[in-house]
PDB file of N, CA and C in Angstrom:
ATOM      1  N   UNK A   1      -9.920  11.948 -37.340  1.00  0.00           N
ATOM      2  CA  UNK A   1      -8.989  12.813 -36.626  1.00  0.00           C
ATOM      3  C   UNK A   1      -9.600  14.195 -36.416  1.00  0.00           C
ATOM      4  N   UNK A   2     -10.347  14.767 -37.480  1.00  0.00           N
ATOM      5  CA  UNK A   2     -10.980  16.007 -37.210  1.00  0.00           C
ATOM      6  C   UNK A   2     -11.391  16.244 -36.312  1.00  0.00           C
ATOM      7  N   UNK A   3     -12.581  14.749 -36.489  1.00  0.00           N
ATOM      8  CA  UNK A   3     -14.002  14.887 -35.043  1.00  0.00           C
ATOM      9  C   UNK A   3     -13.118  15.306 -34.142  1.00  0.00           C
ATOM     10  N   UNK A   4     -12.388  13.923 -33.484  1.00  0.00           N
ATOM     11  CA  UNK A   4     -11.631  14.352 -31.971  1.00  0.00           C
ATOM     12  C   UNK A   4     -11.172  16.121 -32.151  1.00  0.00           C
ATOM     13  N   UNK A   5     -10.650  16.638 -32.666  1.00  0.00           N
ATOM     14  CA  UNK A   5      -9.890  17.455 -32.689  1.00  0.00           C
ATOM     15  C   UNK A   5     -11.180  18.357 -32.124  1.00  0.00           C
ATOM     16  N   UNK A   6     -12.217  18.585 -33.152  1.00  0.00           N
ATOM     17  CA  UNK A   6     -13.159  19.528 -32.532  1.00  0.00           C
ATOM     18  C   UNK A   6     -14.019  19.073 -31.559  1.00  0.00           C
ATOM     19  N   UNK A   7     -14.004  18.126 -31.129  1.00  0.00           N
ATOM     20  CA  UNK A   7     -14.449  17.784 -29.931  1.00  0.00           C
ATOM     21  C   UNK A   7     -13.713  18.488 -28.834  1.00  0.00           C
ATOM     22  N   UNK A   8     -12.432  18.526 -28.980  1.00  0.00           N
ATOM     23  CA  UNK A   8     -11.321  18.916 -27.982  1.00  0.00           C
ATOM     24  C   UNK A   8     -11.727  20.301 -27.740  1.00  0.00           C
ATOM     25  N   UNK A   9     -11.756  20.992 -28.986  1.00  0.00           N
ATOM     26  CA  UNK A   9     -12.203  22.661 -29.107  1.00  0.00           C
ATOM     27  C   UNK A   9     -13.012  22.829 -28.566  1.00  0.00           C
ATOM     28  N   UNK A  10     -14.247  21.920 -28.534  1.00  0.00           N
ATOM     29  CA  UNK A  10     -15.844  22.193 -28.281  1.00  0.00           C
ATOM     30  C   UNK A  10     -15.727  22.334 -26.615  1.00  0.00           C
ATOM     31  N   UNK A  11     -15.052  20.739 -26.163  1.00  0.00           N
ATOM     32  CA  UNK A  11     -15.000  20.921 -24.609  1.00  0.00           C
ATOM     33  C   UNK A  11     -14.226  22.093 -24.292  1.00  0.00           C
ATOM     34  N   UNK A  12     -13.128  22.599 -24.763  1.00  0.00           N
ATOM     35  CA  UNK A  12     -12.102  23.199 -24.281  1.00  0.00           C
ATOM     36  C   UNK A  12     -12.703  24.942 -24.350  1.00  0.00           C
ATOM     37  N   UNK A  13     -13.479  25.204 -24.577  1.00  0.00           N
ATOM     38  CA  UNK A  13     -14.022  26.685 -25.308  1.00  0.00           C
ATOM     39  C   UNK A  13     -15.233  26.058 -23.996  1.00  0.00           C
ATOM     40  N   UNK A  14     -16.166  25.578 -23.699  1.00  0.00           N
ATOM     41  CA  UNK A  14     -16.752  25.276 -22.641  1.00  0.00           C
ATOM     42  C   UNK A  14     -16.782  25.527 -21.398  1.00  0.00           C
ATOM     43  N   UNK A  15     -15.166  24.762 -21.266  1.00  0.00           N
ATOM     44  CA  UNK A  15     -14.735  24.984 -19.871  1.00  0.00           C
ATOM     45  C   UNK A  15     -14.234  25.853 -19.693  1.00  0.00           C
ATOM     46  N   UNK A  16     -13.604  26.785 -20.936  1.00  0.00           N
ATOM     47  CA  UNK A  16     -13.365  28.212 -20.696  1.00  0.00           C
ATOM     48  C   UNK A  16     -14.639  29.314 -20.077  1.00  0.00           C
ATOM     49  N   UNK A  17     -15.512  29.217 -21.046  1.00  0.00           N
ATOM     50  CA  UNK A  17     -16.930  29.767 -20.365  1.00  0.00           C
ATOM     51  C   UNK A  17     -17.306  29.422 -19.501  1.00  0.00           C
ATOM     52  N   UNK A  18     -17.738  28.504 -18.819  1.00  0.00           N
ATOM     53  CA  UNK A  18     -18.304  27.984 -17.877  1.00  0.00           C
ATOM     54  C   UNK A  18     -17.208  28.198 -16.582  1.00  0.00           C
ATOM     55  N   UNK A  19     -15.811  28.602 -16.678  1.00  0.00           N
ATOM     56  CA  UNK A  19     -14.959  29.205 -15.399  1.00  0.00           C
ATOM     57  C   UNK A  19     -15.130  30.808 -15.533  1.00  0.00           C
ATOM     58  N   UNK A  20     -14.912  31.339 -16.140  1.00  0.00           N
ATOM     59  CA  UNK A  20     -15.418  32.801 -16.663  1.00  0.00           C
ATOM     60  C   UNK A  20     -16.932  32.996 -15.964  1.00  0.00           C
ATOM     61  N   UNK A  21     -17.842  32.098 -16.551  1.00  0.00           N
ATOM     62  CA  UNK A  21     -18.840  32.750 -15.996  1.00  0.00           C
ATOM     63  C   UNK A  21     -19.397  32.676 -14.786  1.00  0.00           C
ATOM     64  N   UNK A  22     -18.931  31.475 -13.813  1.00  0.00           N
ATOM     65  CA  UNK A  22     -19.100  30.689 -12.685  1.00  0.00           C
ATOM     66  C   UNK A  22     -18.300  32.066 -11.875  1.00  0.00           C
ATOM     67  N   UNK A  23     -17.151  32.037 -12.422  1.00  0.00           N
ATOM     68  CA  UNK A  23     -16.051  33.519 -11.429  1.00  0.00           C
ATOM     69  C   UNK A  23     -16.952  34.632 -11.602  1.00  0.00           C
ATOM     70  N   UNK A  24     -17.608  35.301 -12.654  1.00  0.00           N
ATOM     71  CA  UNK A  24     -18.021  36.825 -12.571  1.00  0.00           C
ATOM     72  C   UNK A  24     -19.272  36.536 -12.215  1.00  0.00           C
ATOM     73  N   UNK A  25     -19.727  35.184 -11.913  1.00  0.00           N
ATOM     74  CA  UNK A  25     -21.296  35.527 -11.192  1.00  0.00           C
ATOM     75  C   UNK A  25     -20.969  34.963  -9.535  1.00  0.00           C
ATOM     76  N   UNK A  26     -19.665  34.903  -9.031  1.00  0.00           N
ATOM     77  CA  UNK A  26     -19.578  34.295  -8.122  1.00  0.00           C
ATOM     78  C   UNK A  26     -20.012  33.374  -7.333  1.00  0.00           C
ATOM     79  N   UNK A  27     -20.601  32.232  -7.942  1.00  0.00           N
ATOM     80  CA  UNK A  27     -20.739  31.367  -7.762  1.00  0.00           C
ATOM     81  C   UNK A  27     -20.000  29.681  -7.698  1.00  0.00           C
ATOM     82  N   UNK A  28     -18.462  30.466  -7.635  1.00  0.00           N
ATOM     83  CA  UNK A  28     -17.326  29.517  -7.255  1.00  0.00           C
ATOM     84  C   UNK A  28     -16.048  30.043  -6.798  1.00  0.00           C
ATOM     85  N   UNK A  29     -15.148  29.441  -5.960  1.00  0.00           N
ATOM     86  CA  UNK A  29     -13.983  29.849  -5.637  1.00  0.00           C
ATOM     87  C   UNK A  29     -13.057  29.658  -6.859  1.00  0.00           C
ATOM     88  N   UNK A  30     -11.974  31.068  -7.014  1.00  0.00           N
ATOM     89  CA  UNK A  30     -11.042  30.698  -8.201  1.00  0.00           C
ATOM     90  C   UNK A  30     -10.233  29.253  -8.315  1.00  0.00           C
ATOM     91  N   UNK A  31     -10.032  28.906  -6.740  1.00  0.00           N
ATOM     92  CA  UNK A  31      -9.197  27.387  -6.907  1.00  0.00           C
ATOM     93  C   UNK A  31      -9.886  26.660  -7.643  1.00  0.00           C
ATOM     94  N   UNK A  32     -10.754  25.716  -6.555  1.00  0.00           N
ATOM     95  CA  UNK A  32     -12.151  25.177  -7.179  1.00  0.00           C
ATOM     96  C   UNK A  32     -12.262  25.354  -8.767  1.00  0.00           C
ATOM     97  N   UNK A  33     -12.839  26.727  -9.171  1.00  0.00           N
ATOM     98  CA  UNK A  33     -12.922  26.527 -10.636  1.00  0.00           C
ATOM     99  C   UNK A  33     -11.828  26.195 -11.889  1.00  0.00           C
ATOM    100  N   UNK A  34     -10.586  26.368 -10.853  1.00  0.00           N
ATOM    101  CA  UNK A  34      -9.509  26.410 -11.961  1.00  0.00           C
ATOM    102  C   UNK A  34      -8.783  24.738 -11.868  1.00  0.00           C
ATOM    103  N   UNK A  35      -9.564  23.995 -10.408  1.00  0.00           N
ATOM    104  CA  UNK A  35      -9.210  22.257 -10.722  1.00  0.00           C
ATOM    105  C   UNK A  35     -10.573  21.580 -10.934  1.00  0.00           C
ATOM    106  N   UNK A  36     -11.490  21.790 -10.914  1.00  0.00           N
ATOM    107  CA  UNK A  36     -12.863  20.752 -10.922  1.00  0.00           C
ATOM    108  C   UNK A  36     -13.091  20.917 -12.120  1.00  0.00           C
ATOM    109  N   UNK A  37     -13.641  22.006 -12.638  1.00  0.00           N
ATOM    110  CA  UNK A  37     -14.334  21.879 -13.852  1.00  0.00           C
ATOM    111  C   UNK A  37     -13.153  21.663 -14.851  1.00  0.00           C
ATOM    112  N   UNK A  38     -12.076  22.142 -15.244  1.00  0.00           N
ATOM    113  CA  UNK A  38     -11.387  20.985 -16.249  1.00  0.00           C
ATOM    114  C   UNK A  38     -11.341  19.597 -15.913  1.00  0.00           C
ATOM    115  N   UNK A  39     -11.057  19.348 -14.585  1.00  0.00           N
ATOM    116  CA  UNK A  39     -11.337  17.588 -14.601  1.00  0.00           C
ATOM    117  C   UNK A  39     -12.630  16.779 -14.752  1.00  0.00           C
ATOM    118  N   UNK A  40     -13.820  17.925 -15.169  1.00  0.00           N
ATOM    119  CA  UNK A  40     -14.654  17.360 -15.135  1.00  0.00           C
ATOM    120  C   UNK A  40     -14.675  17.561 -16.910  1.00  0.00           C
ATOM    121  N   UNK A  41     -14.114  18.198 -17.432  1.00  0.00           N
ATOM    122  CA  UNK A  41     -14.381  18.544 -18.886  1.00  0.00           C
ATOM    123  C   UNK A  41     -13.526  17.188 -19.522  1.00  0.00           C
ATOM    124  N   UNK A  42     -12.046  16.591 -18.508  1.00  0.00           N
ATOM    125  CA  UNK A  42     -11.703  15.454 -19.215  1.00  0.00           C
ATOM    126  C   UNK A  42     -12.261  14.242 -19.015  1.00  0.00           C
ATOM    127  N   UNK A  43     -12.978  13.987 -18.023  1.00  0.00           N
ATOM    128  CA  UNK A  43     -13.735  13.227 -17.841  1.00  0.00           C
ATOM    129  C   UNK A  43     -14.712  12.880 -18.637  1.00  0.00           C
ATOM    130  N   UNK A  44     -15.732  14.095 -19.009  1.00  0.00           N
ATOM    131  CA  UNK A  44     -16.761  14.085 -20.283  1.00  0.00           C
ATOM    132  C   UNK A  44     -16.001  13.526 -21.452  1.00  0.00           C
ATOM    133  N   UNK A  45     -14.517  13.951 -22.030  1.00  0.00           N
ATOM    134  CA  UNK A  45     -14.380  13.575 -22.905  1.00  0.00           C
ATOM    135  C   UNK A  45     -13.990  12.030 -23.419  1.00  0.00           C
ATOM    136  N   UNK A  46     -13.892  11.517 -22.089  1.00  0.00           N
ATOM    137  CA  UNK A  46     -13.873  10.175 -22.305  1.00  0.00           C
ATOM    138  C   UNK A  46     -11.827   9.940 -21.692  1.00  0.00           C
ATOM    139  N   UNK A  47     -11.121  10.705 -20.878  1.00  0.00           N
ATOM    140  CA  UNK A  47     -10.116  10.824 -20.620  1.00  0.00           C
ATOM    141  C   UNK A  47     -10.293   9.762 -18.786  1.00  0.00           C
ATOM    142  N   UNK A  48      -9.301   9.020 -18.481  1.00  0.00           N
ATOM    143  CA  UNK A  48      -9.836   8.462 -16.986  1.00  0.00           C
ATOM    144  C   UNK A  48      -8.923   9.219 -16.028  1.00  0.00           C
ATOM    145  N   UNK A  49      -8.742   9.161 -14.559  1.00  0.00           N
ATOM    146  CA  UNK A  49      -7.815   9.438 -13.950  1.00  0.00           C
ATOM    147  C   UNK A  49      -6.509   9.621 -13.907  1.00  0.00           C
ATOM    148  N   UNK A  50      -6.313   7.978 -14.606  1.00  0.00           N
ATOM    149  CA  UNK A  50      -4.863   7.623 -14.907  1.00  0.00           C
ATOM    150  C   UNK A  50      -4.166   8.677 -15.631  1.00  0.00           C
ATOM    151  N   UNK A  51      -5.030   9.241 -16.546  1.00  0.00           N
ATOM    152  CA  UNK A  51      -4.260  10.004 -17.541  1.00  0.00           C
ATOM    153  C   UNK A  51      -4.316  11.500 -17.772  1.00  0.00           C
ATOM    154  N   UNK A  52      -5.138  11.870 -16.379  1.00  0.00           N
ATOM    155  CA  UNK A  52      -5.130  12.739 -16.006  1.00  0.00           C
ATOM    156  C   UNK A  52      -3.788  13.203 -14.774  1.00  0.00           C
TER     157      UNK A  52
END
């Protein structure tokens, strides 16, 4: 139960940085960063469409 848990943290602290830093180097639109890269962070975690 841990693992998952910090797995969750690990992705979730990720995709926080990685929208943060994508926005202040402008190298993405705020929409864009605020739907792709979390669906791509549940995806990594092993989450499918459905349950997204």
């Amino acid at each position: 139960m841990e693992e998952s848990s910090t797995l969750l943290t690990i992705v979730g602290l990720l995709i926080i940085i990685s929208i943060v830093t994508l926005l202040i180097i402008k190298k993405i639109s705020p929409v864009v960063g605020m739907i792709l890269i979390p669906i791509v962070g549940a995806l990594l975690i092993g989450h499918g469409f459905g349950d997204i």
